[in-house]
Protein backbone atom coordinates (compact mmCIF):
# COMPACT_ATOMS: atom_id res chain seq x y z
CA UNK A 1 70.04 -20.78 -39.34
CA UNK A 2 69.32 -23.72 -36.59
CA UNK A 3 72.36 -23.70 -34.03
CA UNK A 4 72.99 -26.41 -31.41
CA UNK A 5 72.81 -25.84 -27.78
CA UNK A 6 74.87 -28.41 -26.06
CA UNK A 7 75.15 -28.34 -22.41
CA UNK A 8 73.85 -24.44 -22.54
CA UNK A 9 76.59 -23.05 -25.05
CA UNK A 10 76.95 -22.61 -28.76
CA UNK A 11 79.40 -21.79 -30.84
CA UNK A 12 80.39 -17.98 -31.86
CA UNK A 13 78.78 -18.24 -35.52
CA UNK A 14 81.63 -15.79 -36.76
CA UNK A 15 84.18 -16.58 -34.23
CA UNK A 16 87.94 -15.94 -35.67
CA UNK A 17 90.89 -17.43 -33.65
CA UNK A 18 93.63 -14.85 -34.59
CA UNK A 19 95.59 -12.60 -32.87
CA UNK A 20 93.89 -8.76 -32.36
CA UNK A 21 90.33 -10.23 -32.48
CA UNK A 22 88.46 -9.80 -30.13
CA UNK A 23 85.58 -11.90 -30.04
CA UNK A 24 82.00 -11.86 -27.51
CA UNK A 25 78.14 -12.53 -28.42
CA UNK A 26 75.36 -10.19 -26.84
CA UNK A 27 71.53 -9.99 -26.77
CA UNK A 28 70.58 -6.28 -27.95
CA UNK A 29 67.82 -3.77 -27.41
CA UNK A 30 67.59 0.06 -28.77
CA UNK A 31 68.76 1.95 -26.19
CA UNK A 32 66.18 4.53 -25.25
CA UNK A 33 68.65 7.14 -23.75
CA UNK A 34 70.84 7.04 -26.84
CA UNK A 35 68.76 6.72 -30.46
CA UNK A 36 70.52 4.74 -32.58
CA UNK A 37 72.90 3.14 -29.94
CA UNK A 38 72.16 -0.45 -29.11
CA UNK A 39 72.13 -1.40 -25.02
CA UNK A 40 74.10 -5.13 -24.99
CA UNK A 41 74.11 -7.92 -22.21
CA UNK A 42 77.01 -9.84 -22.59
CA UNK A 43 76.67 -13.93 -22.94
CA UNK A 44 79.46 -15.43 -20.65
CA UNK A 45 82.37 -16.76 -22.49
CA UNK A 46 82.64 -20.75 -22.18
CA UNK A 47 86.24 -20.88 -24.19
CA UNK A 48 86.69 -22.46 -27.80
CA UNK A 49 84.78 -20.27 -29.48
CA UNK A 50 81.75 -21.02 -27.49
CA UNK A 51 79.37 -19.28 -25.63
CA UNK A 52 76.83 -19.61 -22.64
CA UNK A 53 73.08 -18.65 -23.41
CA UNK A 54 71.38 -16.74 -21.11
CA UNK A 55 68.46 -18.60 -19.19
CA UNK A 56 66.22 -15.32 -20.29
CA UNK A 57 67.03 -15.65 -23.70
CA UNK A 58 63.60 -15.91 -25.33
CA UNK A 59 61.84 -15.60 -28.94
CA UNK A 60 61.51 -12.08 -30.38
CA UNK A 61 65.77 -11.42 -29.11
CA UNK A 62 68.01 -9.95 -31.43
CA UNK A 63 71.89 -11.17 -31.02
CA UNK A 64 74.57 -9.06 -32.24
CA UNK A 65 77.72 -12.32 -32.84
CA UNK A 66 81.42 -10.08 -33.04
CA UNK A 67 85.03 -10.69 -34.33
CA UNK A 68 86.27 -7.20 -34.31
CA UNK A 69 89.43 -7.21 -35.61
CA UNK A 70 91.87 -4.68 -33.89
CA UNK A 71 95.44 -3.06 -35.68
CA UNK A 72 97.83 -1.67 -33.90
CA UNK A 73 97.74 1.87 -34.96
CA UNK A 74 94.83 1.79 -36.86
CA UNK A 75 90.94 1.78 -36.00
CA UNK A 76 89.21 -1.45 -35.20
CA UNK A 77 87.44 -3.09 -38.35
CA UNK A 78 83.67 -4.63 -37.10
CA UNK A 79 82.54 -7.81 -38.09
CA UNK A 80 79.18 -8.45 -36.71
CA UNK A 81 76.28 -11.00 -37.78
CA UNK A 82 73.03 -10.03 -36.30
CA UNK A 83 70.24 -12.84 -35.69
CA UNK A 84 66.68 -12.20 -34.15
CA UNK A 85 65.58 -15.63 -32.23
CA UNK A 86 62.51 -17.25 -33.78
CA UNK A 87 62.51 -20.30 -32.02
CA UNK A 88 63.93 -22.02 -28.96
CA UNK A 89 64.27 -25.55 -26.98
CA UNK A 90 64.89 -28.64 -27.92
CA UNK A 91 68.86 -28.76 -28.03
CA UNK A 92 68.49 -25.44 -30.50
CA UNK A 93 68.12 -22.18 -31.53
CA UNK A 94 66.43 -21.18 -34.94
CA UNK A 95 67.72 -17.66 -35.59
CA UNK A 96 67.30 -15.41 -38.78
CA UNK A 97 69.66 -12.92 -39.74
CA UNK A 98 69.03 -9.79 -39.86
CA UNK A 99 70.67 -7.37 -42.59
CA UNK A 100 69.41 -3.77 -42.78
CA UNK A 101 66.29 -4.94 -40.77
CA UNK A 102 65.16 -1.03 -39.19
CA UNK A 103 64.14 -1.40 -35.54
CA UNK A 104 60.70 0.73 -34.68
CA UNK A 105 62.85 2.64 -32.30
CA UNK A 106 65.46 3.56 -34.67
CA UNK A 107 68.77 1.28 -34.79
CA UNK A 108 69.55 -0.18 -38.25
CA UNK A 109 70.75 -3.82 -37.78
CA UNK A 110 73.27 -3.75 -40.53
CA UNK A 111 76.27 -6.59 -40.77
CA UNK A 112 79.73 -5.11 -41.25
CA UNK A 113 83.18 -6.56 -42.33
C-alpha cells in the first residue's frame, strides 16, 4: 500500500469516526521483557484522522494502525492493520501488511476485527 505524507502526517488507514472508538497509530517492536507482548511508541495525533510520523521512522518498522471499538459494559473489540515499512521519502510511505507474519522473537502480527 503507498500512503501520502503531506506536511509530515498521514491518514489513520483504518481510522473510524464514531463514538467509543478510540483511535492512535504506533511503531512496534517485541518486547523483550514480555514474549509475545509488543513495546509501542505512539505517533502524535494531528486531528482528522491524521497522524504525525516520527522523524526516526525508517525501513524495516512495523506499524500497528487501531480503531478499537469500546461498549459500555462489554470488552473492547480490536481492530488493528499491521504494516512493516519497505520504503520511505519522497512525499510517501510504501508499507506491506502484515497478516500472521511470526516475528523471530515471538509476537504473531495478526489483524483483528
Amino acid at each position: 500500500m503507498i500512503i501520502g505524507i503531506n506536511d509530515g502526517k498521514v491518514a489513520s488507514l483504518n481510522y473510524k469516526n464514531q463514538p467509543l472508538v478510540k483511535n492512535w497509530v504506533a511503531t512496534v517492536t517485541p518486547n523483550p521483557e514480555a514474549r509475545g507482548e509488543l513495546r509501542r511508541v505512539y505517533w502524535s495525533n494531528a486531528g482528522e484522522g491524521r497522524v504525525r510520523v516520527p522523524q526516526d521512522l525508517r525501513v524495516g518498522d512495523i506499524i500497528e494502525f487501531a480503531a478499537d471499538q469500546y461498549r459500555i459494559g462489554k470488552k473492547r473489540i480490536k481492530n488493528r492493520l499491521y504494516a512493516i515499512v519497505v520504503e520511505l521519502g519522497g512525499g510517501y510511505m510504501h508499507a506491506q501488511e502484515l497478516n500472521g507474519y511470526q516475528h523471530p522473537q515471538g509476537y504473531q502480527y495478526t489483524q483483528l476485527g
